[in-house]
N, C-alpha and C. Protein backbone atom coordinates (compact mmCIF):
# COMPACT_ATOMS: atom_id res chain seq x y z
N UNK A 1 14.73 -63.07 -13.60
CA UNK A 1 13.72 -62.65 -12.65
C UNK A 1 14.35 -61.77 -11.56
N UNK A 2 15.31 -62.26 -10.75
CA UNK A 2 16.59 -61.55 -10.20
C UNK A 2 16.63 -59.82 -10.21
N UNK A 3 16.86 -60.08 -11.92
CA UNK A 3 17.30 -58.50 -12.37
C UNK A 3 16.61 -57.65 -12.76
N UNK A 4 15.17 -58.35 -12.64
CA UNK A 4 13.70 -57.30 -13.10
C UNK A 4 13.39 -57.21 -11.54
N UNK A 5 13.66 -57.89 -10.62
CA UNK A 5 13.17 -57.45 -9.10
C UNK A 5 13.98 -56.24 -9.08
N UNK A 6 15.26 -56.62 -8.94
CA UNK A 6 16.30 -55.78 -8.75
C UNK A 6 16.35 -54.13 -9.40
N UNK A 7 15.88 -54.27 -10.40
CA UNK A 7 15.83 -52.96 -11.31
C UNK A 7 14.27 -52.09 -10.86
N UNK A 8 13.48 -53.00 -10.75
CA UNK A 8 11.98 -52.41 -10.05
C UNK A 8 12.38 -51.77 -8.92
N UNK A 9 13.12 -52.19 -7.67
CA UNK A 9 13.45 -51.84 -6.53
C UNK A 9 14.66 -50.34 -6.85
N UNK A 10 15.26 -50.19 -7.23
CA UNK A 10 16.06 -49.18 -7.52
C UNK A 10 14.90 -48.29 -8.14
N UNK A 11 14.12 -48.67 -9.55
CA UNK A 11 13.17 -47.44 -9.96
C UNK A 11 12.17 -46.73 -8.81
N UNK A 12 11.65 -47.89 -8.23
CA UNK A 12 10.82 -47.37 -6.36
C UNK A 12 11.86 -46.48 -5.53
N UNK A 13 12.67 -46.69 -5.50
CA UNK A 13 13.52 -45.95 -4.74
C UNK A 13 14.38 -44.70 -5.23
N UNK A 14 14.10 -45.04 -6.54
CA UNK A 14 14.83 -43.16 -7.24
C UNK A 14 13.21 -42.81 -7.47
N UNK A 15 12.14 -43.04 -7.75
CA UNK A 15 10.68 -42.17 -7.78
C UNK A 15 10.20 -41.76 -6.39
N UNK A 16 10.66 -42.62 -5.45
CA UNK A 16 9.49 -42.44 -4.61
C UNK A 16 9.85 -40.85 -3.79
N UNK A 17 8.89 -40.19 -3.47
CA UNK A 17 8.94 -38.60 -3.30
C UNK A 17 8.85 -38.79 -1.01
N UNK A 18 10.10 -38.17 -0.78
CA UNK A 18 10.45 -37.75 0.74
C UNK A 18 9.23 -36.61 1.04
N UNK A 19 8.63 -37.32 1.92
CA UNK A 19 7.67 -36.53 2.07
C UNK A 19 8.24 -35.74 3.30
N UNK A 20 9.01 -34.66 4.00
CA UNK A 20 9.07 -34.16 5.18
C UNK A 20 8.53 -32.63 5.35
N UNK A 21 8.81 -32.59 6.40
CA UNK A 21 8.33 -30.38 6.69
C UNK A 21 9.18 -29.92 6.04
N UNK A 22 9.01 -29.03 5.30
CA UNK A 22 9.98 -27.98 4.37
C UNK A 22 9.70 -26.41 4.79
N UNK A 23 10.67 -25.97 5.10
CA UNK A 23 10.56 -24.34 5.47
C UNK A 23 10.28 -23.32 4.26
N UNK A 24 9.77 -22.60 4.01
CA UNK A 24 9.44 -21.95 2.81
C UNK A 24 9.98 -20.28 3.27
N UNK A 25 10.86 -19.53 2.98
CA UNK A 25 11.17 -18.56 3.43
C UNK A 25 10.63 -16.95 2.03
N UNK A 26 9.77 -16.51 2.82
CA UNK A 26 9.85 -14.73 1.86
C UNK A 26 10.30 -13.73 2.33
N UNK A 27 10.60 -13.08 1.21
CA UNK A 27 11.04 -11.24 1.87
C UNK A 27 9.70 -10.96 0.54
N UNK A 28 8.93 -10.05 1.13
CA UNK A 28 7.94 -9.38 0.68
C UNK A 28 7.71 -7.91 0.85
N UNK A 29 8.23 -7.45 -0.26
CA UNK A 29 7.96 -5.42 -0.15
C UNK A 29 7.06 -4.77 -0.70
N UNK A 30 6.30 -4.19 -0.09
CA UNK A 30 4.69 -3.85 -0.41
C UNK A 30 5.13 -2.37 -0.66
N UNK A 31 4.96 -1.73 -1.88
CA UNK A 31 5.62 -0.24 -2.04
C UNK A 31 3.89 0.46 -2.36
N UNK A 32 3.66 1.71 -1.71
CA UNK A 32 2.88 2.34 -2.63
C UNK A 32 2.87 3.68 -3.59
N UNK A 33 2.54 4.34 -4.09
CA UNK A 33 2.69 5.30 -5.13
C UNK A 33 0.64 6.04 -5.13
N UNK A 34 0.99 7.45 -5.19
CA UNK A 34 -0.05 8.07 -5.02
C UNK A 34 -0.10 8.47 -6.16
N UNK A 35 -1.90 8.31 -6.55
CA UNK A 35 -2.04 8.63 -8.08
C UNK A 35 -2.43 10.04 -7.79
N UNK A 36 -2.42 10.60 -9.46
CA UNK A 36 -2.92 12.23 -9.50
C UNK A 36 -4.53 11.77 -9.43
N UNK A 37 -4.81 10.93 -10.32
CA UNK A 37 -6.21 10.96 -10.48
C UNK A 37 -7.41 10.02 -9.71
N UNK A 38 -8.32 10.76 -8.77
CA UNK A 38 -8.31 11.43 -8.43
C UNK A 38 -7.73 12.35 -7.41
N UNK A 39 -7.30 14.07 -7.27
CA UNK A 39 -6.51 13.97 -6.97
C UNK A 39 -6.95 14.29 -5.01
N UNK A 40 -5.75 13.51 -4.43
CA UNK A 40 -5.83 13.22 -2.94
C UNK A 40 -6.02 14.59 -2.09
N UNK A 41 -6.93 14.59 -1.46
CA UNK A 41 -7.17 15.23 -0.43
C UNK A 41 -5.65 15.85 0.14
N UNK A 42 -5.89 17.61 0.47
CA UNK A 42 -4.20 18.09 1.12
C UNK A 42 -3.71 17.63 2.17
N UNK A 43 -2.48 16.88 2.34
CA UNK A 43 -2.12 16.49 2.99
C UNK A 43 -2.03 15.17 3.53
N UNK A 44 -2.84 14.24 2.61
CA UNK A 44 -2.38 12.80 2.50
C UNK A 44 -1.36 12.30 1.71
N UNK A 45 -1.22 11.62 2.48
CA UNK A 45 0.33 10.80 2.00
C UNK A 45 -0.01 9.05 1.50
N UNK A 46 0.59 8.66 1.10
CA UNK A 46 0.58 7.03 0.47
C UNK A 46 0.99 6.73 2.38
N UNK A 47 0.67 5.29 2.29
CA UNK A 47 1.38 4.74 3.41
C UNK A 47 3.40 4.34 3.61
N UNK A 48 3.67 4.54 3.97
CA UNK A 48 5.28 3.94 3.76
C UNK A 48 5.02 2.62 3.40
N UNK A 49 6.73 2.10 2.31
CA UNK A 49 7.00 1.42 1.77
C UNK A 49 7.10 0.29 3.08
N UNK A 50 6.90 -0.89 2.68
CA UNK A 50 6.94 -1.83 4.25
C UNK A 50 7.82 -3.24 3.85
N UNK A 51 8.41 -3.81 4.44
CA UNK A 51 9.23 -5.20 4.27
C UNK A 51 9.04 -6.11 5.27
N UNK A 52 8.57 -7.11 4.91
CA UNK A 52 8.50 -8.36 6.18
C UNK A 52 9.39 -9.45 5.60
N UNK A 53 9.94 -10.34 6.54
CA UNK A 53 10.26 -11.79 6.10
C UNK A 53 9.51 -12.44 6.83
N UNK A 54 9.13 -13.57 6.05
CA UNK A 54 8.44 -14.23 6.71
C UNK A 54 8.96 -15.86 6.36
N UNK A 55 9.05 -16.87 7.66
CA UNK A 55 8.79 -17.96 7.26
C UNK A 55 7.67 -18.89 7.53
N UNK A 56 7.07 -20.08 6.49
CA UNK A 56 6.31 -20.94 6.59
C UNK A 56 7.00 -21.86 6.24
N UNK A 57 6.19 -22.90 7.13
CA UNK A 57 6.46 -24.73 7.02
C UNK A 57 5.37 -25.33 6.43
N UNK A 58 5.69 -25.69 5.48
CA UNK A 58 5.26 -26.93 4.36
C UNK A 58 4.99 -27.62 5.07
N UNK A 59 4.06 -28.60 5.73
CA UNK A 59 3.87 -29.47 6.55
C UNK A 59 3.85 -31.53 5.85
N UNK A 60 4.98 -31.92 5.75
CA UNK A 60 4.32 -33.23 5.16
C UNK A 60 4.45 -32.92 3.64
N UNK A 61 5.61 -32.48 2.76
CA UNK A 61 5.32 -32.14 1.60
C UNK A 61 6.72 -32.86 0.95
N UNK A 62 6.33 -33.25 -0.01
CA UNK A 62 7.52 -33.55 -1.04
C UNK A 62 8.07 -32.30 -1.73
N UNK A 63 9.75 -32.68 -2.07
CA UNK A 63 10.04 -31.27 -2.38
C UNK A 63 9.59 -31.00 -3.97
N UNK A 64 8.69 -31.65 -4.69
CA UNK A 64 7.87 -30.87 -5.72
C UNK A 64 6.80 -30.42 -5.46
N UNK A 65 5.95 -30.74 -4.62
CA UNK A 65 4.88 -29.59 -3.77
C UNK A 65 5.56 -28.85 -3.28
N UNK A 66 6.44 -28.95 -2.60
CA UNK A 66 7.05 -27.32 -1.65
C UNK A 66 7.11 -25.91 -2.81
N UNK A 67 8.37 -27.17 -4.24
CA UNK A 67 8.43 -25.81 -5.07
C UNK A 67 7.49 -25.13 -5.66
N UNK A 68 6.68 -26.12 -5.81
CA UNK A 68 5.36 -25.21 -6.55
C UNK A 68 4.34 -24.60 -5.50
N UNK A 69 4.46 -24.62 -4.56
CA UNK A 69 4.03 -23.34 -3.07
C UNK A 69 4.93 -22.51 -3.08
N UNK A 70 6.14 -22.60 -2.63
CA UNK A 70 7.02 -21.53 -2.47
C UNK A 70 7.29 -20.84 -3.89
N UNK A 71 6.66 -19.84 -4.16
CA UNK A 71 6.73 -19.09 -5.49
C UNK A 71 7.35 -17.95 -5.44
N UNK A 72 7.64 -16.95 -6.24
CA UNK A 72 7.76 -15.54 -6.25
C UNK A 72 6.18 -15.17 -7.18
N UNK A 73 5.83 -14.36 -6.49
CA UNK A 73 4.39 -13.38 -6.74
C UNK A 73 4.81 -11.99 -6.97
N UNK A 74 4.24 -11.09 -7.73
CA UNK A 74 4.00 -9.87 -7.82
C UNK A 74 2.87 -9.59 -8.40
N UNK A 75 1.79 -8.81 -7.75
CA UNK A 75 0.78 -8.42 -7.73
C UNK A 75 0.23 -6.56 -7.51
N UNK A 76 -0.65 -6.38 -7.52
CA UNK A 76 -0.81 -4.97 -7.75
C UNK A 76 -2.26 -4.75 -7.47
N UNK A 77 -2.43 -3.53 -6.73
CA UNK A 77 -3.80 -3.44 -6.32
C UNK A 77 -4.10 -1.48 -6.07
N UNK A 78 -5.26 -1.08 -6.36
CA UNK A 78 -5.61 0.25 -6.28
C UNK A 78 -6.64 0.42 -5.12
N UNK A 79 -6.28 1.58 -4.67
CA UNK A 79 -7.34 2.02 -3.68
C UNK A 79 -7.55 3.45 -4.44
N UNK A 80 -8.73 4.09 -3.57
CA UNK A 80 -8.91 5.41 -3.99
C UNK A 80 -8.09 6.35 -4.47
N UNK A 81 -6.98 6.48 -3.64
CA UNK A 81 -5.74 7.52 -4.00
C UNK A 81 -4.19 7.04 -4.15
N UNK A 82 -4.37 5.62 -4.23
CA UNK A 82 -3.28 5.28 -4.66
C UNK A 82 -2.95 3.84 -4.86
N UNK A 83 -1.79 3.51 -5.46
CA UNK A 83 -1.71 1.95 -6.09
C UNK A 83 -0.56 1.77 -5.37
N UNK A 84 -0.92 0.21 -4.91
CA UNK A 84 0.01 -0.78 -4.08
C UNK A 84 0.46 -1.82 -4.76
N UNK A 85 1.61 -1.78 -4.94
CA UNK A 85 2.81 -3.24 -5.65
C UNK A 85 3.17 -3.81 -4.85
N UNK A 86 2.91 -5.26 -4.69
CA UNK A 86 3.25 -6.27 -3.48
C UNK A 86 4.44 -7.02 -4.49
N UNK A 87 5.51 -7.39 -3.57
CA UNK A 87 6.79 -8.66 -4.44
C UNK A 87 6.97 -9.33 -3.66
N UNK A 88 6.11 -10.49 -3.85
CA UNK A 88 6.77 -11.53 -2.64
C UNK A 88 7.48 -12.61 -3.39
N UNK A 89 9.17 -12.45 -2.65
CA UNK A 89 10.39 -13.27 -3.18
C UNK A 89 10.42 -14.77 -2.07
N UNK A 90 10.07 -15.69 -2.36
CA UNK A 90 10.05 -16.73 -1.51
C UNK A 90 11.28 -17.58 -2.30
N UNK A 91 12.01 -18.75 -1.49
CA UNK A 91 12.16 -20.34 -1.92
C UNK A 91 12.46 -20.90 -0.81
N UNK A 92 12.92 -22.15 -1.06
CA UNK A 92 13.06 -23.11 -0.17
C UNK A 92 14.24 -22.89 0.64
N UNK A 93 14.34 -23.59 1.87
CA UNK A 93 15.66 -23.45 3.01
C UNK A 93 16.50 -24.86 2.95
């Protein structure tokens, strides 16, 4: 009886998930590229290429929720005269 308490108490204590604030850190570079078609009005330009870091706090999270928030994304989006590639490189601190 002893050694089934004993072994329960060790399995509770290697499962159980630390719930604290976790910092989630990105560098995110938003590039754009001007299409020919259709083609842009003279003298517009794409916007400049832009870089932020950014950090967020996980509030109250175990570190298997943090990892599966803190992701890397790349995404892609069009406007009239030109297409925007977002890369946001995140992980944990």
């Amino acid at each position: 009886m002893k050694k089934s308490l004993l072994i329960i108490a060790v399995l509770g204590l290697t499962f159980a998930s630390c719930k604290k604030d976790r910092v989630c850190s990105c560098k995110t570079v938003s590039a754009h590229k001007l299409k020919t078609s259709p083609a842009p009005p003279v003298g517009l330009t794409a916007p400049a290429d832009h870089v932020d870091d950014d950090k967020y706090t996980l509030v109250d999270a175990s570190l298997r929720t943090a990892n599966r928030a803190c992701i890397h994304t790349k995404y892609e989006y069009e406007s009239t005269y030109w297409t925007t590639t977002v890369d946001q490189n995140c992980s944990l601190e």
